[in-house]
C-alpha atoms as a PDB file:
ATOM      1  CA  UNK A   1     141.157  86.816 102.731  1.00  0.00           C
ATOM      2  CA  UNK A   2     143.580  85.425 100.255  1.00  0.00           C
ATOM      3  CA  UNK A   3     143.138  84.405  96.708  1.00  0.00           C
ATOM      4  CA  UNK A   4     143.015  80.641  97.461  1.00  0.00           C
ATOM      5  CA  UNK A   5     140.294  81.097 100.771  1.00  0.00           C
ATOM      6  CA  UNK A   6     138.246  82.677  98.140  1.00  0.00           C
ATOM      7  CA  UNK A   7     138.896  80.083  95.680  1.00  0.00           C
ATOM      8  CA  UNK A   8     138.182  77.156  98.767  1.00  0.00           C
ATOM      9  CA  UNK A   9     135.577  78.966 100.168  1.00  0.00           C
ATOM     10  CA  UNK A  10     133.730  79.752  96.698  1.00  0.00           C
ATOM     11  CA  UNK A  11     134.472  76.067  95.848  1.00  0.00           C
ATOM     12  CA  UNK A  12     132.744  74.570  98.638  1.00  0.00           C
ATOM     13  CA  UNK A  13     129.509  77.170  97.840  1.00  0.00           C
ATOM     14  CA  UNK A  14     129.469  75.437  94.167  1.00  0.00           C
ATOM     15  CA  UNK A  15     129.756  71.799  95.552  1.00  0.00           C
ATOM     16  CA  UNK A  16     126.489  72.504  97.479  1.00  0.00           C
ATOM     17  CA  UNK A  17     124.526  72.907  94.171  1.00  0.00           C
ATOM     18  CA  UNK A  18     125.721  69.197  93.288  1.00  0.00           C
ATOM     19  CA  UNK A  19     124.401  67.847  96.657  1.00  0.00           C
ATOM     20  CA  UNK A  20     121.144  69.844  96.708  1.00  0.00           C
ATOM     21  CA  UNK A  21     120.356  69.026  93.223  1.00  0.00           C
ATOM     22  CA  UNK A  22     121.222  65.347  94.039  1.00  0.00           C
ATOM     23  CA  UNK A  23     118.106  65.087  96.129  1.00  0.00           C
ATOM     24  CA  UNK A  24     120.712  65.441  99.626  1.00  0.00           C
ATOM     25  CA  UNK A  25     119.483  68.008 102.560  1.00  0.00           C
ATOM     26  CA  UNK A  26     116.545  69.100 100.698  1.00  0.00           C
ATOM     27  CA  UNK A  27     117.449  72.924 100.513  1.00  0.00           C
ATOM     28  CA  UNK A  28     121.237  72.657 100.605  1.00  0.00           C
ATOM     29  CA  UNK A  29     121.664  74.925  97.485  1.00  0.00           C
ATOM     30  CA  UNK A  30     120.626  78.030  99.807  1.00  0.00           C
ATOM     31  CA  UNK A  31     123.978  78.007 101.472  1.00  0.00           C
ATOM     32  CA  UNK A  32     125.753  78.796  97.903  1.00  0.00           C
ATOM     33  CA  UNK A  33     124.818  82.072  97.826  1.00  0.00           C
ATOM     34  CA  UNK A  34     125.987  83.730 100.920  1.00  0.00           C
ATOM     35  CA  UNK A  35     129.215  81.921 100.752  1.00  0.00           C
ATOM     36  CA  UNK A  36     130.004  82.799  97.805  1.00  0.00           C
ATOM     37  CA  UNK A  37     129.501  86.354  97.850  1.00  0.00           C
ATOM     38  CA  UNK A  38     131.480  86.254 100.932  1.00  0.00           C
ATOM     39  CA  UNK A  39     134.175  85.186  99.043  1.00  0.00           C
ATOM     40  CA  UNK A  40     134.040  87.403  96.090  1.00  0.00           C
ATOM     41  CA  UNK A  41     133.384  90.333  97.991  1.00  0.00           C
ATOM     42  CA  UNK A  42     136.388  89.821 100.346  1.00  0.00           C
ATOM     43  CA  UNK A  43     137.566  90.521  96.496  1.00  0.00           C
ATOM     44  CA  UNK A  44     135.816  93.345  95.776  1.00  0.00           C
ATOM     45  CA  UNK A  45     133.335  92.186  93.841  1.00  0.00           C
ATOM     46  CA  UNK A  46     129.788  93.224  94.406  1.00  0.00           C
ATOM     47  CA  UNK A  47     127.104  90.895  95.585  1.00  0.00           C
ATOM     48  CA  UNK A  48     125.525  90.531  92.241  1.00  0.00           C
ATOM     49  CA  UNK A  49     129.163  89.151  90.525  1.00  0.00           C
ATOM     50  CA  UNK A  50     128.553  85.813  92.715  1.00  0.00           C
ATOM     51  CA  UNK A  51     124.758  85.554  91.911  1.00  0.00           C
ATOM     52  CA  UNK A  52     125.527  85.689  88.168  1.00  0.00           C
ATOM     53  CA  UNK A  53     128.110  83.487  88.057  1.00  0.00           C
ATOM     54  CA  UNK A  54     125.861  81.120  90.019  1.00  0.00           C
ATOM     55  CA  UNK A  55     123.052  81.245  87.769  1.00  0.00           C
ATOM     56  CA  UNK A  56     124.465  78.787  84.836  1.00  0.00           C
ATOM     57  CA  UNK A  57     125.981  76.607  87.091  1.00  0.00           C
ATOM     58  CA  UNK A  58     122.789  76.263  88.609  1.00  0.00           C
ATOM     59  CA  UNK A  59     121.133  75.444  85.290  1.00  0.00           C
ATOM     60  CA  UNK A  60     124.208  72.992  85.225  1.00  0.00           C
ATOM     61  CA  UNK A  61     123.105  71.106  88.300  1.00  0.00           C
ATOM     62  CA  UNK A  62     119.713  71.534  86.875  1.00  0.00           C
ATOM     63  CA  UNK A  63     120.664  69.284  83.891  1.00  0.00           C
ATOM     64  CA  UNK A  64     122.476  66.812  85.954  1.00  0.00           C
ATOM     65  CA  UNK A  65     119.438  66.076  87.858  1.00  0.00           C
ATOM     66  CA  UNK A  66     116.663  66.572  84.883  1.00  0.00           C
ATOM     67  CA  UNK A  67     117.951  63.609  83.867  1.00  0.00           C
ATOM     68  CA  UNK A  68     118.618  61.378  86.755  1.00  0.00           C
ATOM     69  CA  UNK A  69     114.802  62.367  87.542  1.00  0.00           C
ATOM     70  CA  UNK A  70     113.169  62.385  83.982  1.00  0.00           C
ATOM     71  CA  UNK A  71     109.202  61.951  84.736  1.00  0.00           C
ATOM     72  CA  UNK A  72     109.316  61.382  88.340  1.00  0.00           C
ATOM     73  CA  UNK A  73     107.871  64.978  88.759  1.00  0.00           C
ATOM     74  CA  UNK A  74     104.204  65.884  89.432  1.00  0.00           C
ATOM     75  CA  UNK A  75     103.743  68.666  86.133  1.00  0.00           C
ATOM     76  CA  UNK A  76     100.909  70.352  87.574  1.00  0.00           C
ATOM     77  CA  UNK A  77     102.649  72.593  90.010  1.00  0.00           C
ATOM     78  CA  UNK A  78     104.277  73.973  87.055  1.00  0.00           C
ATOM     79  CA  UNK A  79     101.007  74.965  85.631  1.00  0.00           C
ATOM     80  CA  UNK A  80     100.533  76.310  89.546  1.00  0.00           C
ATOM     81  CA  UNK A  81     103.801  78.332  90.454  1.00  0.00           C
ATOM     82  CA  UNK A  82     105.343  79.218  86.747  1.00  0.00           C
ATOM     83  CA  UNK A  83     102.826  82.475  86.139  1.00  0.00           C
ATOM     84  CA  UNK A  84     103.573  84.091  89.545  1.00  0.00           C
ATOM     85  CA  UNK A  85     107.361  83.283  89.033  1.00  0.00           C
ATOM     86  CA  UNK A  86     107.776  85.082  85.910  1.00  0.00           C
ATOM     87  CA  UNK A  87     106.537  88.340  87.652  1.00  0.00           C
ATOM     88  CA  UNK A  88     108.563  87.578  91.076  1.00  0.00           C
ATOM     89  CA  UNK A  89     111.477  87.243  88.625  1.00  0.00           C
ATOM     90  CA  UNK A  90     110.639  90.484  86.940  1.00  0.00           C
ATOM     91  CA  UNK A  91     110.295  91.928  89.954  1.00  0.00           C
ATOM     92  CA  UNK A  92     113.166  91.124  92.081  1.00  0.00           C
ATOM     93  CA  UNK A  93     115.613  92.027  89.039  1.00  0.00           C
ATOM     94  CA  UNK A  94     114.175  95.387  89.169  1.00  0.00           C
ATOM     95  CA  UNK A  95     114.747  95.736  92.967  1.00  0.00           C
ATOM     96  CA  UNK A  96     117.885  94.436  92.941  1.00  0.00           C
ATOM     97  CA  UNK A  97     119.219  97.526  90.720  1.00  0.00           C
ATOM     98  CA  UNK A  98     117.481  99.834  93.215  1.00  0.00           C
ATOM     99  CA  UNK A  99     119.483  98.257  96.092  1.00  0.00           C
ATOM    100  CA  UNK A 100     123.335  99.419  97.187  1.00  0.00           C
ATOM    101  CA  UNK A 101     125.834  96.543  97.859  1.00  0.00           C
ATOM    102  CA  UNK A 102     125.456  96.835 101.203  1.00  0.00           C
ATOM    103  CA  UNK A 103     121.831  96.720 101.327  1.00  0.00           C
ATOM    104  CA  UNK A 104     121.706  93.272  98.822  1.00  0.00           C
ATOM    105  CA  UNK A 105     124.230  91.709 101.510  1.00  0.00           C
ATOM    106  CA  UNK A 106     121.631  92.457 104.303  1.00  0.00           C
ATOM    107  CA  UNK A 107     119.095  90.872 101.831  1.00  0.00           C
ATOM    108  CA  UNK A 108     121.024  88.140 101.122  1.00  0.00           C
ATOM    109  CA  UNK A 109     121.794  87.876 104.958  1.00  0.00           C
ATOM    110  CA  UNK A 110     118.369  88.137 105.975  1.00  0.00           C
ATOM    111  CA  UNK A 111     117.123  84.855 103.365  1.00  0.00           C
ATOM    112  CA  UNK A 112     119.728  82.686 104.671  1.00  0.00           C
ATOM    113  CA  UNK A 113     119.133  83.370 108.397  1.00  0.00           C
ATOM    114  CA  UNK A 114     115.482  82.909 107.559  1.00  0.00           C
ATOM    115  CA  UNK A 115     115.865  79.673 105.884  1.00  0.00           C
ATOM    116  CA  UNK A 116     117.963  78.088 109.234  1.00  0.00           C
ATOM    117  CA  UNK A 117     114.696  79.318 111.366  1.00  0.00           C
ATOM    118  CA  UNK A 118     112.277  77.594 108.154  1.00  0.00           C
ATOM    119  CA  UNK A 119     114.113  74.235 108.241  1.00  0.00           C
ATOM    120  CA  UNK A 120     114.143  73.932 112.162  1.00  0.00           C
ATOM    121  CA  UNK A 121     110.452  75.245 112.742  1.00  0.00           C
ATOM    122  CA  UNK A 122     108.948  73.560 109.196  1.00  0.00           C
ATOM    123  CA  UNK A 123     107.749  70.412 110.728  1.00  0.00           C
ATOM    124  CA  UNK A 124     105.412  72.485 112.905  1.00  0.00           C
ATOM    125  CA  UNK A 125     104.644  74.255 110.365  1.00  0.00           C
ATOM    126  CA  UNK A 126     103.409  71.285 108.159  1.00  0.00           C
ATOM    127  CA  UNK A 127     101.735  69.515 111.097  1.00  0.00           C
ATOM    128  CA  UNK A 128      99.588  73.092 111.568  1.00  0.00           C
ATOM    129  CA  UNK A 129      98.741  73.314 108.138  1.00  0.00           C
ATOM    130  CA  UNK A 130      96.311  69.832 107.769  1.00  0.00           C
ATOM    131  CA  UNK A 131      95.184  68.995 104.422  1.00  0.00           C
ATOM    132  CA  UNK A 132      96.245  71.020 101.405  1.00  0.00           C
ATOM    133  CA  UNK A 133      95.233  71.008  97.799  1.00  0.00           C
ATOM    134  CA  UNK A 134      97.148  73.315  95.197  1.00  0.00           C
ATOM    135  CA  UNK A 135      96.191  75.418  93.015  1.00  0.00           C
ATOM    136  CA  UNK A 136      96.353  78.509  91.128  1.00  0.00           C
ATOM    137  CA  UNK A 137      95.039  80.670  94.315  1.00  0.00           C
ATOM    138  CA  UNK A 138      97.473  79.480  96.331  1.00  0.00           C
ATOM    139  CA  UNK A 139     100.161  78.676  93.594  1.00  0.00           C
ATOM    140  CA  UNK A 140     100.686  82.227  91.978  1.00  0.00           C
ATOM    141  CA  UNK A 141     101.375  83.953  95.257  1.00  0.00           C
ATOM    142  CA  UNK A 142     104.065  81.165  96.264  1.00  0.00           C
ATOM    143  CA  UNK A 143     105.241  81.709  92.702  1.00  0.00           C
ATOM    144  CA  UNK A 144     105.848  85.509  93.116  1.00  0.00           C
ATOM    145  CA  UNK A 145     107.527  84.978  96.416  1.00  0.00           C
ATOM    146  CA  UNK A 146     109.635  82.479  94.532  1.00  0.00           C
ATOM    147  CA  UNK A 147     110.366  84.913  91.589  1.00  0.00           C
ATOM    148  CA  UNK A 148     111.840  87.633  93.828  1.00  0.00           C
ATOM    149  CA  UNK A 149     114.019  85.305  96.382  1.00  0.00           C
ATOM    150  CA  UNK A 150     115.288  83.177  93.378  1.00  0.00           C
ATOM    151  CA  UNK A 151     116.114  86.772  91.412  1.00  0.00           C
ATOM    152  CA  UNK A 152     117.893  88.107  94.943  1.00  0.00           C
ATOM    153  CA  UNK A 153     119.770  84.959  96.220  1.00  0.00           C
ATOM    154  CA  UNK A 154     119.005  82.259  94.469  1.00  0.00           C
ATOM    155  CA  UNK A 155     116.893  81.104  97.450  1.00  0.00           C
ATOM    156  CA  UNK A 156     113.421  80.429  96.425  1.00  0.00           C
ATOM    157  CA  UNK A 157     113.872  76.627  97.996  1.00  0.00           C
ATOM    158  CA  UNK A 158     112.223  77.259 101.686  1.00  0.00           C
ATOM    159  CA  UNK A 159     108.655  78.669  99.492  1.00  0.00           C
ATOM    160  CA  UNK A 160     108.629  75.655  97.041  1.00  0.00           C
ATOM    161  CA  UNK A 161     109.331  73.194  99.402  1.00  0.00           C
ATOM    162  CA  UNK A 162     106.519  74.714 101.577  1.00  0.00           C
ATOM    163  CA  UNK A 163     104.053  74.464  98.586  1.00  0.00           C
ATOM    164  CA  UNK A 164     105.290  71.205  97.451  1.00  0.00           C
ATOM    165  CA  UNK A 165     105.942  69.316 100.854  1.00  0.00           C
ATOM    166  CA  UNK A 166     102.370  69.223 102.046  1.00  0.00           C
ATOM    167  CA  UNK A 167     101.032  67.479  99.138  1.00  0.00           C
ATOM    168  CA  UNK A 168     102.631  65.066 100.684  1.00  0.00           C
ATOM    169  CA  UNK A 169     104.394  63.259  97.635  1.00  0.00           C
ATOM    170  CA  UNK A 170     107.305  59.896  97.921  1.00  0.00           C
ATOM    171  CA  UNK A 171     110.239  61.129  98.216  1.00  0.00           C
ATOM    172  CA  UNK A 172     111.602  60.120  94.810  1.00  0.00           C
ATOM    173  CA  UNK A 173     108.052  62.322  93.687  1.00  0.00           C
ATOM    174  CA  UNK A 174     108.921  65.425  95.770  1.00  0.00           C
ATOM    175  CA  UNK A 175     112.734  65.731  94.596  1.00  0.00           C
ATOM    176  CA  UNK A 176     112.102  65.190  90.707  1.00  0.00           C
ATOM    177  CA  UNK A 177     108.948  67.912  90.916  1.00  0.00           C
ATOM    178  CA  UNK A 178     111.370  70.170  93.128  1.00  0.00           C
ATOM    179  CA  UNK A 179     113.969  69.432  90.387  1.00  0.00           C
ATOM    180  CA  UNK A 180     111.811  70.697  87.388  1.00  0.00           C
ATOM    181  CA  UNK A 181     109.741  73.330  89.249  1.00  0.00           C
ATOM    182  CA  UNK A 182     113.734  75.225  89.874  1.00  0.00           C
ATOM    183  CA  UNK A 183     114.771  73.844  86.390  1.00  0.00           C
ATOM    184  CA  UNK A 184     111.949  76.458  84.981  1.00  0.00           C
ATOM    185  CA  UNK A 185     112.829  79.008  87.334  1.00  0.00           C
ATOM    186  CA  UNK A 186     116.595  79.728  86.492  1.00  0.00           C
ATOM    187  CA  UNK A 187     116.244  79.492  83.086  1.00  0.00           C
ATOM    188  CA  UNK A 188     113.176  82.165  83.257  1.00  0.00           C
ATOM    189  CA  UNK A 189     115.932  83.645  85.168  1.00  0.00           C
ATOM    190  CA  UNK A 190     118.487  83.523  82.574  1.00  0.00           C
ATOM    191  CA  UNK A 191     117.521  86.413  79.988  1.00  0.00           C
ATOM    192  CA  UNK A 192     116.789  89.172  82.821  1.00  0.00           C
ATOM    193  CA  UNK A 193     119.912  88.444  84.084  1.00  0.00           C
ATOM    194  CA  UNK A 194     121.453  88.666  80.793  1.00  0.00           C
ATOM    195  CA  UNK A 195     119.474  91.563  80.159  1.00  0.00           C
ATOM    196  CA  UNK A 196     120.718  93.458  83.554  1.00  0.00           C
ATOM    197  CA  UNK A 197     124.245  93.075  83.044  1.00  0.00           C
ATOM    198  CA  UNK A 198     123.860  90.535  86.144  1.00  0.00           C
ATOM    199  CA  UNK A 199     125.621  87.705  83.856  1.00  0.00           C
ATOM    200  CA  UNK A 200     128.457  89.187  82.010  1.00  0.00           C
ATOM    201  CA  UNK A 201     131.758  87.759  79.981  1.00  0.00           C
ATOM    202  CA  UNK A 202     133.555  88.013  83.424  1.00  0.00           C
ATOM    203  CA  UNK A 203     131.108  85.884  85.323  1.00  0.00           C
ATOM    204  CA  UNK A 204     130.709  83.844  82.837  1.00  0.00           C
ATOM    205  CA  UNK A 205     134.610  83.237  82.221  1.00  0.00           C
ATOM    206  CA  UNK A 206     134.717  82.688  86.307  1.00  0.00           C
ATOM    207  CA  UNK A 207     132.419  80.399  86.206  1.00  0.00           C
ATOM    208  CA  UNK A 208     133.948  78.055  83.989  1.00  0.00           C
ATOM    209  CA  UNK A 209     136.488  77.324  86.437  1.00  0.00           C
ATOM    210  CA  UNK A 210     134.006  76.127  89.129  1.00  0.00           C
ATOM    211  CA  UNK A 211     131.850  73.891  86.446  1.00  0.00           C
ATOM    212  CA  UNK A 212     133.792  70.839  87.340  1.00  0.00           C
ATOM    213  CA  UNK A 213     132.694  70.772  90.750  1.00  0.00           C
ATOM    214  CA  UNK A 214     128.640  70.611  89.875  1.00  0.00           C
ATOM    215  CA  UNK A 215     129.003  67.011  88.875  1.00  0.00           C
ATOM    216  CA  UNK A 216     131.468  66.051  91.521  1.00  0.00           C
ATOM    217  CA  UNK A 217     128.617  67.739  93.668  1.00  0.00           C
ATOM    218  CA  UNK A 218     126.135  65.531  92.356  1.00  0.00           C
ATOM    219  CA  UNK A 219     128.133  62.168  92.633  1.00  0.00           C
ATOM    220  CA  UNK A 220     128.541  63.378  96.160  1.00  0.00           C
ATOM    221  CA  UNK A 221     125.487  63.786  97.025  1.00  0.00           C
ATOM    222  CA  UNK A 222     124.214  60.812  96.056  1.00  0.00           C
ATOM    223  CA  UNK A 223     127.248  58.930  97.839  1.00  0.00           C
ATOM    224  CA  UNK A 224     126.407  60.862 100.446  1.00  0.00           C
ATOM    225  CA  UNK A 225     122.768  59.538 100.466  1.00  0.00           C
ATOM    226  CA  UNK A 226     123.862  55.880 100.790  1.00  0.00           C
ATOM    227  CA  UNK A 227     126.489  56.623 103.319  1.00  0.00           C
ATOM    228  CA  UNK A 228     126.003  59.275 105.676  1.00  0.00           C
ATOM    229  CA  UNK A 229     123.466  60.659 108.738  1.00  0.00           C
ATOM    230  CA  UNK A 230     121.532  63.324 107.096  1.00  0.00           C
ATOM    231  CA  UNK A 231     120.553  65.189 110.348  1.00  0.00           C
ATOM    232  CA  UNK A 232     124.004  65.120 111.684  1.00  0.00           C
ATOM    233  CA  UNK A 233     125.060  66.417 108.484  1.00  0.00           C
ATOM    234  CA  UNK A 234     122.188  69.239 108.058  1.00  0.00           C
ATOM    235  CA  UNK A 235     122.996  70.321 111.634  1.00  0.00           C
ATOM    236  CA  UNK A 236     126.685  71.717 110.554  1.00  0.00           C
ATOM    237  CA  UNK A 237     125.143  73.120 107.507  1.00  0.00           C
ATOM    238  CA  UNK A 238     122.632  74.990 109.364  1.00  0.00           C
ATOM    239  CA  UNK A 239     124.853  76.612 111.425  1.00  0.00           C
ATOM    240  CA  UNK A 240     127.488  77.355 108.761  1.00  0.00           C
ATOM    241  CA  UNK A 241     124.436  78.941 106.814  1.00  0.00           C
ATOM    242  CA  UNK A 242     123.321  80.923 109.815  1.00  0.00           C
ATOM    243  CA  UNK A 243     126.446  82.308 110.765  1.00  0.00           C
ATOM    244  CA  UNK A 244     126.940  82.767 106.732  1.00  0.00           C
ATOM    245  CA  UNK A 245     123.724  85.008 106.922  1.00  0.00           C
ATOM    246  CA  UNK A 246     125.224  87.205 110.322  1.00  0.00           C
ATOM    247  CA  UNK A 247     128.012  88.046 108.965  1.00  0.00           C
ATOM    248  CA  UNK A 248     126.521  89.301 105.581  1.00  0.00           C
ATOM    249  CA  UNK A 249     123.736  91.198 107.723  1.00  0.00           C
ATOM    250  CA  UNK A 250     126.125  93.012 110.127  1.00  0.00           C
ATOM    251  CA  UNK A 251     129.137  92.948 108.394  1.00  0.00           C
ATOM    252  CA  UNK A 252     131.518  91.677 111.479  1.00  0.00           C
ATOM    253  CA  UNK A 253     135.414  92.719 111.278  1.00  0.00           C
ATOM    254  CA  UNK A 254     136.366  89.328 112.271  1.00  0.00           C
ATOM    255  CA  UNK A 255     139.819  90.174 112.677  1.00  0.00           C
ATOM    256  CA  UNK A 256     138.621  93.025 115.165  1.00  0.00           C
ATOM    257  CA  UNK A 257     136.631  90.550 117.256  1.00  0.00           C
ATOM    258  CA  UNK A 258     139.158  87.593 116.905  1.00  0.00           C
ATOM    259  CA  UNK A 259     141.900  90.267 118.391  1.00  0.00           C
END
C-alpha cells in the first residue's frame, strides 16, 4: 500500500468519529479502528500505534459533541456503567500487552465482524428483551464488557447501545447520554494508555495531522442527517466494516487472490 492509500484510507477511519459522534449511524465510530490499523500496519506499525493515536481524537469528537448535546443526557447510567468500566479498562490494557500483533488483529477482527451481525440482528434482539429497567446489577457487567472492548478497539458502542437502547429514550435523549457515557470512557482511558506506552510522542505527533478531519466529521454528519438515507448509507458501511474485520482476522494476501 502506498504512503497516500494509508494516508486516504486512515483519513476516511478519522472522518467516521465526526459522523458517529454527530449522532449519524448510531455506531459508526466502530469502523475507525480496523481501518485504520489496516492502514498503519500496511506500514509496519503495530495494531496498538492506530488505537493510540485514535484515543485523543476520540476525546476530540467527544468535545465536539459534549457541547452540541450539553444536558440532553440521562446521568444515571453513568452512575450505572462508570464502576464496571474502570475495571474493563484496567483489564483490557493488561490483556492487550499479553497479546502478539497478530493475535490483537484477530481481536480487533473479531469486534468488528461482531458488530455487522449486532446491528443487523439488534432489532430482534430488543423486541425479545420486553421491558427493562437499569441498574447497577445489570449496569456493572455491561460496564466491564465496555471497559475491555473500548481498551482493545475502541468498540464498546454495540454493549452501550444495548444497555441504553431499551430504555427506550427520544432520540435527541439516547445520542447526548451515548455521547457522555463514551465521553467518560476515553478519558478513563486516557492515563492507562499513557501509562502503557499505548499513546506516545509519535502517536501523538501523527495524530495531529488527522485532527482537522474530526470537525469536518461532525459538520458531516450532521449534513448528512438532513440530507441523506440512513439505511442506504449504513448498508455500505456494514459491509466495508465486515470485510474490514475478514481481512484483519485472516490476514488475506489480496494481491495473491486478486492475481
Amino acid at each position: 500500500m502506498s504512503g497516500a492509500a494509508t494516508i486516504l484510507l486512515a483519513a476516511i477511519g478519522v472522518l467516521f468519529i465526526g459522523f458517529s459522534k454527530a449522532g449519524f449511524g448510531g455506531g459508526l465510530g466502530m469502523l475507525t479502528t480496523p481501518i485504520c490499523v489496516l492502514a498503519f500496519s500496511a506500514k509496519g506499525k503495530e495494531p496498538t500505534f492506530a488505537i493510540g493515536i485514535l484515543l485523543p481524537l476520540l476525546c476530540a469528537g467527544d468535545a465536539f459533541s459534549i457541547y452540541h448535546y450539553w444536558g440532553k443526557w440521562e446521568r444515571k447510567n453513568l452512575t450505572y456503567l462508570l464502576p464496571g468500566v474502570i475495571v474493563g479498562v484496567v483489564i483490557g490494557v493488561r490483556l492487550m500487552g499479553r497479546f502478539s500483533n497478530r493475535e490483537l488483529n484477530i481481536a480487533i477482527g473479531v469486534l468488528a465482524v461482531l458488530f455487522v451481525v449486532f446491528q443487523l440482528l439488534k432489532e430482534k434482539i430488543y423486541r425479545a428483551e420486553g421491558a427493562f429497567c437499569p441498574s447497577h446489577r445489570t449496569g456493572v457487567p455491561f460496564g466491564i464488557g465496555a471497559g475491555i472492548t473500548s481498551a482493545f478497539a475502541h468498540g464498546a458502542g454495540p454493549l452501550v447501545s444495548m444497555f441504553l437502547i431499551p430504555q427506550r429514550m427520544s432520540k435527541e435523549l439516547f445520542v447526548g447520554t451515548s455521547v457522555l457515557v463514551f465521553t467518560w470512557i476515553n478519558w478513563i482511558k486516557m492515563p492507562f494508555f499513557i501509562h502503557q506506552g499505548i499513546i506516545t510522542r509519535d502517536t501523538a505527533l501523527t495524530g495531529l495531522w488527522y485532527l482537522p478531519l474530526v470537525p469536518i466529521g461532525v459538520w458531516l454528519g450532521l449534513w448528512l442527517n438532513r440530507k441523506v438515507s440512513e439505511p442506504l448509507f449504513l448498508n455500505l458501511v456494514y459491509v466495508i466494516t465486515f470485510l474490514a474485520g475478514l481481512q484483519l482476522m485472516f490476514d488475506f494476501n489480496l494481491a495473491r487472490v486478486l492475481h
